[in-house]
N, C-alpha and C. Protein backbone atom coordinates (compact mmCIF):
# COMPACT_ATOMS: atom_id res chain seq x y z
N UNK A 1 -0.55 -99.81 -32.77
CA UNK A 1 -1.82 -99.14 -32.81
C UNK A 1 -2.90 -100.07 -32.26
N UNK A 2 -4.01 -99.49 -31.31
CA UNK A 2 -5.12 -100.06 -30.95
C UNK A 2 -6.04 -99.58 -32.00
N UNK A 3 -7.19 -100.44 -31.77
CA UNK A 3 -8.52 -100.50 -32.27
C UNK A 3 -9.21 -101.02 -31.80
N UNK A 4 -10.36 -100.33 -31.76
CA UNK A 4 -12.00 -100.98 -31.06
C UNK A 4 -12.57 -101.77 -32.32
N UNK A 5 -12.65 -103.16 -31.58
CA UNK A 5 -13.25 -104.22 -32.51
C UNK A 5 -14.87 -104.82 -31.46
N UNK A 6 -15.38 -105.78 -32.30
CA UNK A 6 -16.68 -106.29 -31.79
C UNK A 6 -15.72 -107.71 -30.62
N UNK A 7 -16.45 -107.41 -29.32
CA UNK A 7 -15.87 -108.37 -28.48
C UNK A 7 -16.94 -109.51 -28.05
N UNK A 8 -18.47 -108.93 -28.13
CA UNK A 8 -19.39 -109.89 -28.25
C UNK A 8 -20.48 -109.25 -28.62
N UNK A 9 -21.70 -110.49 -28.63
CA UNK A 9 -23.25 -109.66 -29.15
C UNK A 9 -23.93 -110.71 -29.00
N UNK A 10 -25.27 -110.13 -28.00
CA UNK A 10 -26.08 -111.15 -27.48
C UNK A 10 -27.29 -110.80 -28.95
N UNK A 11 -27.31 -112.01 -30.35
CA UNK A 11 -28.37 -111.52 -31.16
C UNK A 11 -29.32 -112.04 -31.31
N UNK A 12 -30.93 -110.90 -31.06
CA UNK A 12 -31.98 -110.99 -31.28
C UNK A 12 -32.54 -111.48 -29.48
N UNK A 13 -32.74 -110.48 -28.42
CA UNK A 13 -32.60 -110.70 -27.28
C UNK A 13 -33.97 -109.85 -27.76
N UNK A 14 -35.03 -110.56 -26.66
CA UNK A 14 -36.18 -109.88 -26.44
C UNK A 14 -36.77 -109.40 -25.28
N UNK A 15 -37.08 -107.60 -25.47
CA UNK A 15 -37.35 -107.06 -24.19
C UNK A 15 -38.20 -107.54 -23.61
N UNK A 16 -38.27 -107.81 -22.25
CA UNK A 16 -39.16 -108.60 -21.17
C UNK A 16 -40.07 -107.30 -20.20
N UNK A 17 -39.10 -106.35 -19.88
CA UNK A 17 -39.41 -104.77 -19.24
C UNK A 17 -38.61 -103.48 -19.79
N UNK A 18 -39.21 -102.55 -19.48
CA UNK A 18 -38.84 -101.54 -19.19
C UNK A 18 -39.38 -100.52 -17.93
N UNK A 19 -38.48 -100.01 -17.19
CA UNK A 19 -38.83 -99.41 -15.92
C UNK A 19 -38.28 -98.03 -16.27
N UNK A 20 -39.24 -97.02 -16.46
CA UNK A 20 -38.66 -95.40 -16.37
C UNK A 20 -38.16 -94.75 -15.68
N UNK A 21 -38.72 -94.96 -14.32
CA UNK A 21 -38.50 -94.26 -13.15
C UNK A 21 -37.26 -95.30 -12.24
N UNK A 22 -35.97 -95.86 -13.14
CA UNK A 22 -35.01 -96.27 -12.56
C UNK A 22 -33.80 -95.43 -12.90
N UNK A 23 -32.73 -95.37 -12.65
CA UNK A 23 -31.38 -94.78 -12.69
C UNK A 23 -31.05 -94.63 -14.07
N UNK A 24 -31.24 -96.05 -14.24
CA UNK A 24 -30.28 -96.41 -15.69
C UNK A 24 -29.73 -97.88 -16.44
N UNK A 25 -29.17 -97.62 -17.22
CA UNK A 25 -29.20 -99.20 -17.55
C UNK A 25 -29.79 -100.42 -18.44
N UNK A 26 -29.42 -101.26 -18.68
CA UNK A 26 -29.98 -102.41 -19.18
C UNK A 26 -29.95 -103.97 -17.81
N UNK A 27 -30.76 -104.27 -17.51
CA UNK A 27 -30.67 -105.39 -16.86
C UNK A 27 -30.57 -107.03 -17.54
N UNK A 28 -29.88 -107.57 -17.13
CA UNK A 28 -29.94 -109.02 -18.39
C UNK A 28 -29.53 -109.85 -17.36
N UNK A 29 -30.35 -111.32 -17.73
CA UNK A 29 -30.43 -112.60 -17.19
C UNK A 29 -28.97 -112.65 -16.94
N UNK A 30 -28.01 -113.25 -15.73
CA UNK A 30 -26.53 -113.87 -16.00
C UNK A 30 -26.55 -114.74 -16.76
N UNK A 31 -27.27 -115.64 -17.08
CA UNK A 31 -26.83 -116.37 -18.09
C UNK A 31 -26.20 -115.56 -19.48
N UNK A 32 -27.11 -114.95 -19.98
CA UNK A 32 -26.46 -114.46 -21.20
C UNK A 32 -25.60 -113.06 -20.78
N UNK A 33 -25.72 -112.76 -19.88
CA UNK A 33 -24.15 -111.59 -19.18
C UNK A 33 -22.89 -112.69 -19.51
N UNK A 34 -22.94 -113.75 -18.51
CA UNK A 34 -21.65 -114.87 -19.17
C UNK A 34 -21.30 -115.30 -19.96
N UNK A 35 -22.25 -115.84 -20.92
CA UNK A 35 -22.10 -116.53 -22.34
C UNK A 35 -21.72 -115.33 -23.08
N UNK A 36 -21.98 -114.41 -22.71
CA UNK A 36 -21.31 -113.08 -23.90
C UNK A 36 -19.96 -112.47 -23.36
N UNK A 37 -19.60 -112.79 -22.49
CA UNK A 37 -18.40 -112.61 -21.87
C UNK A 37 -19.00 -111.01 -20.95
N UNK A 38 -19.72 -110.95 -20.87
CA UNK A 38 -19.93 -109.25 -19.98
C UNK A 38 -19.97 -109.10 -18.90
N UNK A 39 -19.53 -108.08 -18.29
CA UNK A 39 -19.55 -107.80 -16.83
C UNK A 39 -20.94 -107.06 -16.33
N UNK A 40 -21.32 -106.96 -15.31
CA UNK A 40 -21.94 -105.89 -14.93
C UNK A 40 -21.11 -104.83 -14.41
N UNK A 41 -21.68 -103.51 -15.14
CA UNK A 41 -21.25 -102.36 -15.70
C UNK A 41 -20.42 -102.10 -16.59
N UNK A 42 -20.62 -102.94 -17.54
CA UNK A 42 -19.56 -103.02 -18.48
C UNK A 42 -20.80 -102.07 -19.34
N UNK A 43 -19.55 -100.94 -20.78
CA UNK A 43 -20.13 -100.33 -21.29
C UNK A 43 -21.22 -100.98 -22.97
N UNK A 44 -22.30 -100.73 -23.05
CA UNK A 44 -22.57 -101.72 -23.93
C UNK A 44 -23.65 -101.16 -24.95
N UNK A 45 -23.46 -101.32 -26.61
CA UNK A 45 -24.19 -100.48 -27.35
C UNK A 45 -25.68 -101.66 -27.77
N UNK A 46 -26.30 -100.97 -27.58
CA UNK A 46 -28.11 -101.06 -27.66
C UNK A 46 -28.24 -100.60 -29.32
N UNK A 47 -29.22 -101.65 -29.84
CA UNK A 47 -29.70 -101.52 -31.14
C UNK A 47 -31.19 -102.41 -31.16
N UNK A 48 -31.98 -101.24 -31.48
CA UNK A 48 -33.46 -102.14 -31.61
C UNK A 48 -33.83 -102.53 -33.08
N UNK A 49 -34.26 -103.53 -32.87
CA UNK A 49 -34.28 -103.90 -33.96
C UNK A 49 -35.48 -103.92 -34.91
N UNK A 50 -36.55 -103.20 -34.07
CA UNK A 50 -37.94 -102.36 -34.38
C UNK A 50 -38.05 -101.41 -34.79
N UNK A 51 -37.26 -100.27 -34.15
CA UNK A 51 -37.23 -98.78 -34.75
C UNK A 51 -36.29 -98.07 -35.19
N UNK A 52 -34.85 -98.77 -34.87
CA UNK A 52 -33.99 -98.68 -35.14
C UNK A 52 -33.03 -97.67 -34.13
N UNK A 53 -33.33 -97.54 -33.20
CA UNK A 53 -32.62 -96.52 -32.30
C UNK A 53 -31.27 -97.18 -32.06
N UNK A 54 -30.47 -97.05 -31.55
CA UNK A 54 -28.97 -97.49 -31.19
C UNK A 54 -28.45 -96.08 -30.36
N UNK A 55 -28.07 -96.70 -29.12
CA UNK A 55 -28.00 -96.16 -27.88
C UNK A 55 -27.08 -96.95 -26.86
N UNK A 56 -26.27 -96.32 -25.84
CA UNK A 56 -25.06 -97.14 -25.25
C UNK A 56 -25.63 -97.25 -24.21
N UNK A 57 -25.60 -98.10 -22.97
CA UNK A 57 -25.93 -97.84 -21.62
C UNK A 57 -24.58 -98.99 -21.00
N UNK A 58 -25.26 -99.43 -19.35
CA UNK A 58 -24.17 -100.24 -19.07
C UNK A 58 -25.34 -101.73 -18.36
N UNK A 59 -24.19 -102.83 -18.58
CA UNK A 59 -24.78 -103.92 -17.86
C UNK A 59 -25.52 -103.83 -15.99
N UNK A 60 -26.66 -104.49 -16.20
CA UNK A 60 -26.72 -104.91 -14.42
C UNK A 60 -27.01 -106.24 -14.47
N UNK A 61 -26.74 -106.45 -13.28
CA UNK A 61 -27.09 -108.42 -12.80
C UNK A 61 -28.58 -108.58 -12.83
N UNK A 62 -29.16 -109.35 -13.73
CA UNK A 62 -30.69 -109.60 -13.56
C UNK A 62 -30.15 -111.17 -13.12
N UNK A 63 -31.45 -111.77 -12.89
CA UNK A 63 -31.62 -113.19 -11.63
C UNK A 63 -31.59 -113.85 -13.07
N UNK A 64 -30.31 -115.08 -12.79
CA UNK A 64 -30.08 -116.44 -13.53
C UNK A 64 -31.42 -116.67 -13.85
N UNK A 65 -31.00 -117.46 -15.01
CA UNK A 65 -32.20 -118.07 -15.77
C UNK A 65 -33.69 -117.58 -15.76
N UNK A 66 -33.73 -116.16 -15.54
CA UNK A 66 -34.84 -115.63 -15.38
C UNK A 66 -35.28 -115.13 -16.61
N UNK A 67 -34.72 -115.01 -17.82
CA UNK A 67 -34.78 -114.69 -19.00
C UNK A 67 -34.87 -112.97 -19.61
N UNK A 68 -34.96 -112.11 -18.06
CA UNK A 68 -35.21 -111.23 -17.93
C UNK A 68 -33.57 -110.22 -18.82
N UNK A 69 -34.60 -109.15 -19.61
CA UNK A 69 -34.42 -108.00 -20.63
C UNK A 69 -34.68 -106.93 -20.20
N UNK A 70 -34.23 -105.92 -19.50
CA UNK A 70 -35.51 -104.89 -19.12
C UNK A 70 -34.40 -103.49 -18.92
N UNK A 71 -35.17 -102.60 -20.18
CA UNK A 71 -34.12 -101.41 -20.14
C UNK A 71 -34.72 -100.04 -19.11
N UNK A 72 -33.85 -99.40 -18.43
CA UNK A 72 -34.14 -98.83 -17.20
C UNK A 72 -33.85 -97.37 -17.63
N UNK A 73 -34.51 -96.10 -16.91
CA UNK A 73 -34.28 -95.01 -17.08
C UNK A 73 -34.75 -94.54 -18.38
N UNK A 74 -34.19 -93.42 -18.72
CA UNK A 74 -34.16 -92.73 -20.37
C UNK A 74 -34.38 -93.69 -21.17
N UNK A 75 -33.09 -95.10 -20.75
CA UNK A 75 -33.51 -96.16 -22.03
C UNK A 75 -34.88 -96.65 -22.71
N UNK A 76 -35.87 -96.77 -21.55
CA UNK A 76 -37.29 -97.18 -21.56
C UNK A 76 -37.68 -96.51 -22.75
N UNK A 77 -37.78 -95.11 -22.55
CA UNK A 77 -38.13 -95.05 -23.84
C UNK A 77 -38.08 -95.20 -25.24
N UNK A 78 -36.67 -96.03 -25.40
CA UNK A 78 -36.20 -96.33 -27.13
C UNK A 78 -37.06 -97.40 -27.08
N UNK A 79 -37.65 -98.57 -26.21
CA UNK A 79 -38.21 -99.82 -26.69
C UNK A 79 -39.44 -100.24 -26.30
N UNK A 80 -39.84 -101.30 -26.58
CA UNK A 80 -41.46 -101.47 -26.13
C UNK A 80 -41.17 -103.29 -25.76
N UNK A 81 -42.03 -103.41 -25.09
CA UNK A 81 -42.03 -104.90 -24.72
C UNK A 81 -42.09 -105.40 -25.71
N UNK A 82 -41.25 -106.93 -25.47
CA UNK A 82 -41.33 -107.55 -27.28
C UNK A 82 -40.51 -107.28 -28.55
N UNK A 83 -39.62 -106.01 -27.92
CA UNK A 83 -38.89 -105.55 -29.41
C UNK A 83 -37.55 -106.35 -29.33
N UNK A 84 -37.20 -106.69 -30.51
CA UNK A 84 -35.80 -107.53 -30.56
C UNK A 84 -34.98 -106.82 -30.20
N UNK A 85 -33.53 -107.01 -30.00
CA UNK A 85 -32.48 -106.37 -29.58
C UNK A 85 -31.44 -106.71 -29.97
N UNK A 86 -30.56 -105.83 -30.72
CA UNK A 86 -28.75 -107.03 -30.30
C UNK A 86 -27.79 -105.94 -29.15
N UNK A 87 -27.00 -106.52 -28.45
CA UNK A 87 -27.11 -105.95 -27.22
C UNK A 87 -25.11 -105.85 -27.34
N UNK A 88 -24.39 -105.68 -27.76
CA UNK A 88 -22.83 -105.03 -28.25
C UNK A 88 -21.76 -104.99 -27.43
N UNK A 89 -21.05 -105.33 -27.43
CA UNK A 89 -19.33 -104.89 -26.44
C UNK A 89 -18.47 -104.63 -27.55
N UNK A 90 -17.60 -103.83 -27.07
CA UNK A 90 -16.32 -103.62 -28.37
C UNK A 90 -15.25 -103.68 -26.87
N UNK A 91 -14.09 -103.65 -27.80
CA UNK A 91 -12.94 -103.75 -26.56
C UNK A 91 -12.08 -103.66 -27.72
N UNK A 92 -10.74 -102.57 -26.82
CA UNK A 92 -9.54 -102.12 -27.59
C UNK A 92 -8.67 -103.46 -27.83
N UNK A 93 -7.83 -103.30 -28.86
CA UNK A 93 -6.94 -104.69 -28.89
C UNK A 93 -6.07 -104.19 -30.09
N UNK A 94 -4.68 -104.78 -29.80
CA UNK A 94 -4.00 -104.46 -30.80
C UNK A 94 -4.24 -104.69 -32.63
N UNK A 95 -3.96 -103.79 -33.32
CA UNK A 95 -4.21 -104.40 -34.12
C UNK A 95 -4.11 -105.49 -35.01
N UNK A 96 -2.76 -105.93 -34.71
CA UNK A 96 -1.98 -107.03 -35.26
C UNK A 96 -3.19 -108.27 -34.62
N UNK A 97 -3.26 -108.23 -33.38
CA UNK A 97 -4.40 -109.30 -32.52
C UNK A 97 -5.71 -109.11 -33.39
N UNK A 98 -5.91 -108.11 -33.09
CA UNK A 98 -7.76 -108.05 -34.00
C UNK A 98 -7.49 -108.33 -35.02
N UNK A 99 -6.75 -109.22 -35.98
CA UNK A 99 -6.90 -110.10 -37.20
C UNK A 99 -7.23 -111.56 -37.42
N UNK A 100 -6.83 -111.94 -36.00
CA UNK A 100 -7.34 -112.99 -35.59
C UNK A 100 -7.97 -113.54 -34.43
N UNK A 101 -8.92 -112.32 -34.13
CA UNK A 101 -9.47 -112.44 -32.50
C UNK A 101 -11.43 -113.00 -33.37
N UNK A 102 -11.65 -114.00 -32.84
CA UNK A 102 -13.08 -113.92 -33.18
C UNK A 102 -14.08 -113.74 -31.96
N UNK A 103 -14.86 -112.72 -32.36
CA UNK A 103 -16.11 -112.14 -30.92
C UNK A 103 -16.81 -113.55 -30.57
N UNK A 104 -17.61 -113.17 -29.80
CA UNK A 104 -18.57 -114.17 -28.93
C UNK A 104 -19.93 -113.91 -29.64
N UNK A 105 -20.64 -114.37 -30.03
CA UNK A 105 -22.10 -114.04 -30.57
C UNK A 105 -22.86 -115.22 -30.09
N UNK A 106 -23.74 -114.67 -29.31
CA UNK A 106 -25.33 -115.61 -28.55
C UNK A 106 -26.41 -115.38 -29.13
N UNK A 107 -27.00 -116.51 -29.07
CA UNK A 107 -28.41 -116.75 -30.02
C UNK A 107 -29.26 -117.15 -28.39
N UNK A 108 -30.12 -116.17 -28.55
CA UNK A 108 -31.22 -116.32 -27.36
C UNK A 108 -32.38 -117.22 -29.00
N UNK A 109 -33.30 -117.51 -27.53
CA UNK A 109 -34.68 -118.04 -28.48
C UNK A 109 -35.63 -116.95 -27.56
N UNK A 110 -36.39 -116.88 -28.62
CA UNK A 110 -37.70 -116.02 -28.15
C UNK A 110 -38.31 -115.51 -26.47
N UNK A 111 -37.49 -116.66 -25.14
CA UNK A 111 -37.71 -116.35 -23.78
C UNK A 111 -36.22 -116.46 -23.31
N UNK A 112 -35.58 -115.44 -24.36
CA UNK A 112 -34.09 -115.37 -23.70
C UNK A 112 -32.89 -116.52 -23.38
N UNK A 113 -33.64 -117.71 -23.76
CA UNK A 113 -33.06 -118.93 -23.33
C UNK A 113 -31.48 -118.87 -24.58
N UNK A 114 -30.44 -119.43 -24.37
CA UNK A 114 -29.47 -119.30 -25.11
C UNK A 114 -29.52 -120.57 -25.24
N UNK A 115 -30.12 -120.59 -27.13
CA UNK A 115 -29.31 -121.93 -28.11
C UNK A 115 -28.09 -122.04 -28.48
N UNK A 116 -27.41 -121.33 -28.82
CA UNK A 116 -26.01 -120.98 -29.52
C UNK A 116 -25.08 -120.35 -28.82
N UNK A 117 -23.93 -120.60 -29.13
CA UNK A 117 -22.85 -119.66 -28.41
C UNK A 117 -21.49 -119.86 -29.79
N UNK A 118 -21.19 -118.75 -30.45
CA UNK A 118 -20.21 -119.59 -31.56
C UNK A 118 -19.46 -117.98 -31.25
N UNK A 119 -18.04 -118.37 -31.87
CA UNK A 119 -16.98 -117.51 -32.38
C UNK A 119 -16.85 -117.14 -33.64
N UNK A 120 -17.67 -117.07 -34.44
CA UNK A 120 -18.02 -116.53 -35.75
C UNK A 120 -18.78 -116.07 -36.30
N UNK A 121 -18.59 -114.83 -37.02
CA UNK A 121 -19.42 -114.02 -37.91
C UNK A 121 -19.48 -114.38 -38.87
N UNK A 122 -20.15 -115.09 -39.78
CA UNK A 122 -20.04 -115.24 -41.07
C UNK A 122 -21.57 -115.05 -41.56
N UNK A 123 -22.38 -116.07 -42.70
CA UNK A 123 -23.35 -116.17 -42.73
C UNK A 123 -24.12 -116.85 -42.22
N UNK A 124 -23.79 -117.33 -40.68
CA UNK A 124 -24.32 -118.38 -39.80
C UNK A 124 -25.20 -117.51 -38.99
N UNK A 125 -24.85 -116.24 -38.46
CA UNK A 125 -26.17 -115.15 -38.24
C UNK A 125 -27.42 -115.25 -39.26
N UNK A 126 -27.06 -115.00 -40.43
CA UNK A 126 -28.16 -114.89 -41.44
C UNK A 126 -29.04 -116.37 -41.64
N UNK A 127 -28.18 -117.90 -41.43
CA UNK A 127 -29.08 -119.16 -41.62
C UNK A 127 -29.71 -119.23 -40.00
N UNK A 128 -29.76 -118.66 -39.11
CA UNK A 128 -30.26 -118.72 -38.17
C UNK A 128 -30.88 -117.74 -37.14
N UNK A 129 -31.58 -116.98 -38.27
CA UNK A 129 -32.49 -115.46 -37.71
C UNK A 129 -33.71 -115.88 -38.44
N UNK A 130 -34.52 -116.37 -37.01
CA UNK A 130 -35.89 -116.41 -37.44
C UNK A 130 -36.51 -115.48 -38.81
N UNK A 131 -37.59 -116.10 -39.20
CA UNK A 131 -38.33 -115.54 -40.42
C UNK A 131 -38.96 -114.52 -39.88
N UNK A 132 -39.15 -113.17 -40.19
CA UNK A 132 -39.83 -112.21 -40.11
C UNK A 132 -41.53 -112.44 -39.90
């Protein structure tokens, strides 16, 4: 038997743009496309962390180290400049494997820059999510 498990998550990514009048999409710096293991056009679930919307779209190539966030099309409207994000991949895997597969989770800082890169979920998300 397969199962869809968490394969990575870029957390607490902050929107830089939004463009309405584009196709579609989420655009993101390569840096954190790589460090999260993602492709462009890979399928990927959207969660704001302002209003709470959660919504799927797909990756595009934004310019290295540009820090750039910027959700395109329909998406525009779930977010506003400035709103946090955690940005999702799941991927099928056996189940016997998904017992001991650990995801990718990235810690941007406030201009997208990536401090962290770890293979664990535990309470190391929670000692290292800025104060409200």
């Amino acid at each position: 038997m397969q199962i869809h498990i968490l394969k990575s998550k870029i957390h607490r990514v902050h929107v830089t743009q939004s463009e309405l009048n584009y196709i579609g999409s989420i655009t993101l710096d390569m840096d954190l496309v790589d460090a999260a293991d993602l492709i462009p056009g890979e399928k990927v679930q959207i969660v704001n962390n302002n209003n709470g919307e959660r919504f799927e779209t797909y990756v595009i190539e934004g310019e290295r180290g540009s820090g750039v966030v910027c959700l395109n099309g329909a998406a525009a409207r779930k977010v506003q400049v400035g709103d946090i994000l955690i940005v999702i991949s799941y991927g099928l895997i056996d189940k016997s494997a998904a017992r001991s597969y650990r995801p990718i989770v990235v810690f941007p800082d406030e201009k997208n820059r990536i401090t962290d890169r770890s293979r664990q979920i535990t309470t190391y998300d929670l000692k290292n999510m800025p104060a409200a």
